[in-house]
C-alpha atoms as a PDB file:
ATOM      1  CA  UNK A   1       0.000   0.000   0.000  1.00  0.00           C
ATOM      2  CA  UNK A   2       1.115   3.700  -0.892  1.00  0.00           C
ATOM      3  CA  UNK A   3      -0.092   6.540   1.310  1.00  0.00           C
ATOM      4  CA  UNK A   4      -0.355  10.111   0.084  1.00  0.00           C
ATOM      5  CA  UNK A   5      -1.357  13.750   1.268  1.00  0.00           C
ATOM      6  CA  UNK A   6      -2.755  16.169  -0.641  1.00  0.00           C
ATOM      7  CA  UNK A   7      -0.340  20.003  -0.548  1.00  0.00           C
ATOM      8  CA  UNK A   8      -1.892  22.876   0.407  1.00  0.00           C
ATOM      9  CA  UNK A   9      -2.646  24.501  -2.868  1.00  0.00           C
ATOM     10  CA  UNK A  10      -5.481  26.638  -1.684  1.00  0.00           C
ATOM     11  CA  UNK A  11      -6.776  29.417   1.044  1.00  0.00           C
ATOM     12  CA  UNK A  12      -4.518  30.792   4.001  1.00  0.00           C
ATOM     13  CA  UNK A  13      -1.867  28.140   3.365  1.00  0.00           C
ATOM     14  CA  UNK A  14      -1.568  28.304  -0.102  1.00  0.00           C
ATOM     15  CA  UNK A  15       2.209  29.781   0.342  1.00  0.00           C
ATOM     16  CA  UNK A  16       6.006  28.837  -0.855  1.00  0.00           C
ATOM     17  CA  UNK A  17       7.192  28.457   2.312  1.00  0.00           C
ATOM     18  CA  UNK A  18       4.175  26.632   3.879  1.00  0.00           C
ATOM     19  CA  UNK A  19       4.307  24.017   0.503  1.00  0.00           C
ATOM     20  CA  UNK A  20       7.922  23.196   1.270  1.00  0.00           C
ATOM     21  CA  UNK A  21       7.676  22.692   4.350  1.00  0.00           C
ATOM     22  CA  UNK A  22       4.527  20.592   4.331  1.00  0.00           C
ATOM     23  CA  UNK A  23       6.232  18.528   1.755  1.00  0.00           C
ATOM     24  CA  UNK A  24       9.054  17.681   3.639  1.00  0.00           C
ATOM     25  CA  UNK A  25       7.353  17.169   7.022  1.00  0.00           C
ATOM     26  CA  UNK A  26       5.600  14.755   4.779  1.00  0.00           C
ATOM     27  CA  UNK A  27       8.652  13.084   3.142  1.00  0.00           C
ATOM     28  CA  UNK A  28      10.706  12.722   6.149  1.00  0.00           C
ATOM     29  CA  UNK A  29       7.425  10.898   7.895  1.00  0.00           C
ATOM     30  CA  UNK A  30       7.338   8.338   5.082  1.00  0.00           C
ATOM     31  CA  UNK A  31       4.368   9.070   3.040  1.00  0.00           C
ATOM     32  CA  UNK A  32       4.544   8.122  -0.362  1.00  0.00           C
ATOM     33  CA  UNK A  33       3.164  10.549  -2.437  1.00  0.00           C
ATOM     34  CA  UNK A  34       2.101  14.381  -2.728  1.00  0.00           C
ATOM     35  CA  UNK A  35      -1.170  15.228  -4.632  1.00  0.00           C
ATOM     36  CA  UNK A  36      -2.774  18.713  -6.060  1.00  0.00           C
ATOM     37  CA  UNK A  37      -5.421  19.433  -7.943  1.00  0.00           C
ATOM     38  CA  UNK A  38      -6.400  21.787 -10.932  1.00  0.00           C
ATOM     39  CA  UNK A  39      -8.704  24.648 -10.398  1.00  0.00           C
ATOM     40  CA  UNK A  40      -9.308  27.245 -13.317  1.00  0.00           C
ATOM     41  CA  UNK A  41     -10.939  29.513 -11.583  1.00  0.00           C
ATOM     42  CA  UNK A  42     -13.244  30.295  -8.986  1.00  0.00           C
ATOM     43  CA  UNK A  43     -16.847  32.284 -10.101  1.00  0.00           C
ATOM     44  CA  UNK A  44     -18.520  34.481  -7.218  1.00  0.00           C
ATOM     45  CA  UNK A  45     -22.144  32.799  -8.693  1.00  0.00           C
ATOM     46  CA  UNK A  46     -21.297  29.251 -10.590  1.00  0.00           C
ATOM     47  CA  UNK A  47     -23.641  27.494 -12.424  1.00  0.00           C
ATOM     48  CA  UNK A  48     -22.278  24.421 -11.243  1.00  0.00           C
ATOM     49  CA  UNK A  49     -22.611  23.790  -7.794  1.00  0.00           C
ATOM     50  CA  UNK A  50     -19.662  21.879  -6.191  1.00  0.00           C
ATOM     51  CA  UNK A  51     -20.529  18.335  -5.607  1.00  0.00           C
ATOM     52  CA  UNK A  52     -22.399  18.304  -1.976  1.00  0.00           C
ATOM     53  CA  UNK A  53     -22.582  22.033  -1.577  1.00  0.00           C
ATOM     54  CA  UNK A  54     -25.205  24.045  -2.120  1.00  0.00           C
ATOM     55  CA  UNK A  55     -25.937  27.539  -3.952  1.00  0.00           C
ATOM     56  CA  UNK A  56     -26.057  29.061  -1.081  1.00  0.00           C
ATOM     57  CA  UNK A  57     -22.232  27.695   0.068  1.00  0.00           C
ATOM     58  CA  UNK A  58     -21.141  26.915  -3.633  1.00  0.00           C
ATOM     59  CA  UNK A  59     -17.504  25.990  -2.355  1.00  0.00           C
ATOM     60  CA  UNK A  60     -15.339  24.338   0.160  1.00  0.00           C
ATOM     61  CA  UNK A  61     -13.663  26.774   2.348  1.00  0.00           C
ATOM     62  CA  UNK A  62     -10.374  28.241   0.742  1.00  0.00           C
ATOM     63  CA  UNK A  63     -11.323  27.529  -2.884  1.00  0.00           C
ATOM     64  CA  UNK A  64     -11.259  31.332  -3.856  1.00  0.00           C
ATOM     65  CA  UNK A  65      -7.216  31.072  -3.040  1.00  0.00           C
ATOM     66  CA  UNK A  66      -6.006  28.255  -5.495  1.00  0.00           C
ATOM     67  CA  UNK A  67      -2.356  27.905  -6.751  1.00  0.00           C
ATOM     68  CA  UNK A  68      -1.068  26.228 -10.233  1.00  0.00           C
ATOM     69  CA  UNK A  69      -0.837  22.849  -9.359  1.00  0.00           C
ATOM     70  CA  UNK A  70       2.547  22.206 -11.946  1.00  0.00           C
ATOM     71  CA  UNK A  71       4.101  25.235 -10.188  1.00  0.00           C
ATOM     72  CA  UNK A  72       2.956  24.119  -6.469  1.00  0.00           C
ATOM     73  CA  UNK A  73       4.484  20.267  -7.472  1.00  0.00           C
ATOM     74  CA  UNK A  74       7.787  22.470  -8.245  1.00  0.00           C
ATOM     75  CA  UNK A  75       7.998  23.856  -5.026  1.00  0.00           C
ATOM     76  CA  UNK A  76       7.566  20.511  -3.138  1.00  0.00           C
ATOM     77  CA  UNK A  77       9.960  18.632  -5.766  1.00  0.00           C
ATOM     78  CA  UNK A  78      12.882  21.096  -4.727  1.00  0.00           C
ATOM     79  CA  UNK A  79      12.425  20.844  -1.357  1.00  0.00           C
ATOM     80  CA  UNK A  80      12.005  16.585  -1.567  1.00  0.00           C
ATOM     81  CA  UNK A  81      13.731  13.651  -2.835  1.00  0.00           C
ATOM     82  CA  UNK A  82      12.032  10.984  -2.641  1.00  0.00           C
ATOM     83  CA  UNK A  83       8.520  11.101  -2.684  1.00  0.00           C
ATOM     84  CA  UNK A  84       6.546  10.709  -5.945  1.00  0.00           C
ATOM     85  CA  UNK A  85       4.097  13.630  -6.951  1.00  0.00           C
ATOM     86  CA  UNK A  86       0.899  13.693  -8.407  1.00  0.00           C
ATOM     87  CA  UNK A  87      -1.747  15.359  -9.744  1.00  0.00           C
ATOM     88  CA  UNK A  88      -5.320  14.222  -9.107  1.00  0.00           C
ATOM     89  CA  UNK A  89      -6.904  15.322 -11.536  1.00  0.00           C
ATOM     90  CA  UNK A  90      -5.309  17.828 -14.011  1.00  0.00           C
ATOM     91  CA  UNK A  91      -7.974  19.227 -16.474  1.00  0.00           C
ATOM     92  CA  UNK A  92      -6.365  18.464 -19.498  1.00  0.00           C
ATOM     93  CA  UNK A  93      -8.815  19.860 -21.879  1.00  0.00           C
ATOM     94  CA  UNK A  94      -8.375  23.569 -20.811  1.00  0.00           C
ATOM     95  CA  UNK A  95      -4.259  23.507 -21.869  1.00  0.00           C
ATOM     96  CA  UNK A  96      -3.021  23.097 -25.385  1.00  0.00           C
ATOM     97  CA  UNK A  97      -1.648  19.829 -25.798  1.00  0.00           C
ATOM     98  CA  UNK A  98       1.790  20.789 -26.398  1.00  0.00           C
ATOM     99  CA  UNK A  99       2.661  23.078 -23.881  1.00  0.00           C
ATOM    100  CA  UNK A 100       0.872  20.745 -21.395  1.00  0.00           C
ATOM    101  CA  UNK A 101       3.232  17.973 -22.359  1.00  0.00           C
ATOM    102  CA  UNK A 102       6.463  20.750 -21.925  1.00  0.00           C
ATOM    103  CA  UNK A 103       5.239  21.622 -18.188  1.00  0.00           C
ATOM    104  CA  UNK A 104       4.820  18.235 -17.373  1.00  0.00           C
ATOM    105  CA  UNK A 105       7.890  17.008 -18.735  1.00  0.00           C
ATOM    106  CA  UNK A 106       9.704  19.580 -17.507  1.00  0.00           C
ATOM    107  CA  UNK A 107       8.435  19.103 -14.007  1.00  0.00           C
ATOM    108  CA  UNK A 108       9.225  15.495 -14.143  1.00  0.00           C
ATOM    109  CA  UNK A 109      13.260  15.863 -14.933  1.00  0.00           C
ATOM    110  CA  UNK A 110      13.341  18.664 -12.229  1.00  0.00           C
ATOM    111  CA  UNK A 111      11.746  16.203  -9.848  1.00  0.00           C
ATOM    112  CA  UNK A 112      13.922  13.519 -11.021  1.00  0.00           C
ATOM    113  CA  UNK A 113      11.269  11.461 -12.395  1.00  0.00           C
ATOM    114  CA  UNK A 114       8.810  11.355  -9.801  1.00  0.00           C
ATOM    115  CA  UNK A 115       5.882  12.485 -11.674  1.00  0.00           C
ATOM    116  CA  UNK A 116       2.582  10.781 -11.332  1.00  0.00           C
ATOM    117  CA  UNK A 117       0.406  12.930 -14.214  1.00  0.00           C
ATOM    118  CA  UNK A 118      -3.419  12.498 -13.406  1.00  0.00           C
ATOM    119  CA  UNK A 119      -5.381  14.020 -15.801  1.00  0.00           C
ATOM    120  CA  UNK A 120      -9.229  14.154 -15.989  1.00  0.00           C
ATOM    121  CA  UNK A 121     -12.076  16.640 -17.477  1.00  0.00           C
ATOM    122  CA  UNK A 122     -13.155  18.671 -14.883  1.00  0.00           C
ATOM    123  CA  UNK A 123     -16.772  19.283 -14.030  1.00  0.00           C
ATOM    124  CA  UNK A 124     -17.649  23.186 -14.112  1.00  0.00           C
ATOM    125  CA  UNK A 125     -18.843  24.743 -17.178  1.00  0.00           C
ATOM    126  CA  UNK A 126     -17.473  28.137 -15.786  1.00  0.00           C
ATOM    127  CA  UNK A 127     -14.220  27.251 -16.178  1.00  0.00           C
ATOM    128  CA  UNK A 128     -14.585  25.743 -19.439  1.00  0.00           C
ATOM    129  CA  UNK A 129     -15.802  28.859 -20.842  1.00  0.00           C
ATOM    130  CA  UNK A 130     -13.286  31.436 -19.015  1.00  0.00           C
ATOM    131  CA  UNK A 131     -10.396  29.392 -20.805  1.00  0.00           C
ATOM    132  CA  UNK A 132     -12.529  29.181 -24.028  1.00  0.00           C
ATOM    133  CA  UNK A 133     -12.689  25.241 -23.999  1.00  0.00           C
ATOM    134  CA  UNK A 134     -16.038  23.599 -25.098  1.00  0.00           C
ATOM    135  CA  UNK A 135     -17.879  21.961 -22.249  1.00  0.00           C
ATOM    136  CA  UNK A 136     -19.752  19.431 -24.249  1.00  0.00           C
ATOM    137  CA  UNK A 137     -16.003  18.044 -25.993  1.00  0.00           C
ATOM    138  CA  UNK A 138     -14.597  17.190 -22.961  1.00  0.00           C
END
C-alpha cells in the first residue's frame, strides 16, 4: 500500500514556504506521495454547484485562493527527494496539448522522475468557458 497527502494549494496556506515545508514534514514521515489538484478559476455565482454544496455555500472553504498545481508540485519537488508527486486530476482539456506535455515534462526531470500525471475533465462549465474550452467536448 502507498499513502499520500494532498499540498496545500489553496486558502490561508496556499504559500512557498508553507508548501515546502509541508512537503518535507511529509517526506521525512514516510508518506509516499504528494497530490494537487487543478482549479481554473473560482466564479462568485457558478452554475455548477460543487458536488455536496449548495448555492447558497457553492464551495469548500479556501477555494477562492487556489495555486497552479505544476508550479505548487515544483515547489515541493525542490524541497524533496524521494517522494513521488501527483496530480489528481489535471484538467487536461483547458491547456493546449503541447505546452501541457512541456510543463509536465519539464516538471518530471526537475523532480527527477517522480511524476505521477493524473489528468481528468473537470466538471464546471465556468471554467470551461473562461479558458474558451467547449464543455460538451470534454
Amino acid at each position: 500500500m502507498h499513502i499520500g497527502m494532498a499540498l496545500p494549494q489553496y486558502g490561508t496556506h496556499a504559500r512557498p514556504e508553507l508548501i515546502a515545508g509541508f512537503a518535507r514534514d511529509a517526506e521525512d514521515a514516510g508518506f509516499d506521495a504528494l497530490w494537487v489538484g487543478d482549479r481554473a478559476l473560482t466564479p462568485v455565482a457558478p452554475s455548477d454547484v460543487y458536488p455536496g454544496y449548495s448555492p447558497e455555500n457553492p464551495y469548500p472553504p479556501g477555494f477562492t485562493t487556489f495555486l497552479d498545481p505544476v508550479t505548487v508540485l515544483t515547489v515541493a519537488a525542490t524541497a524533496t527527494e524521494r517522494v513521488r508527486l501527483g496530480t489528481s486530476t489535471l484538467t487536461a482539456p483547458w491547456y493546449p496539448p503541447l505546452l501541457l506535455a512541456r510543463s509536465l515534462a519539464s516538471l518530471d526531470r526537475i523532480s527527477g522522475g517522480r511524476l505521477v500525471a493524473g489528468l481528468g475533465i473537470g466538471w464546471m462549465r465556468d471554467e470551461y468557458t473562461a479558458v474558451n474550452a467547449d464543455f460538451t467536448r470534454r
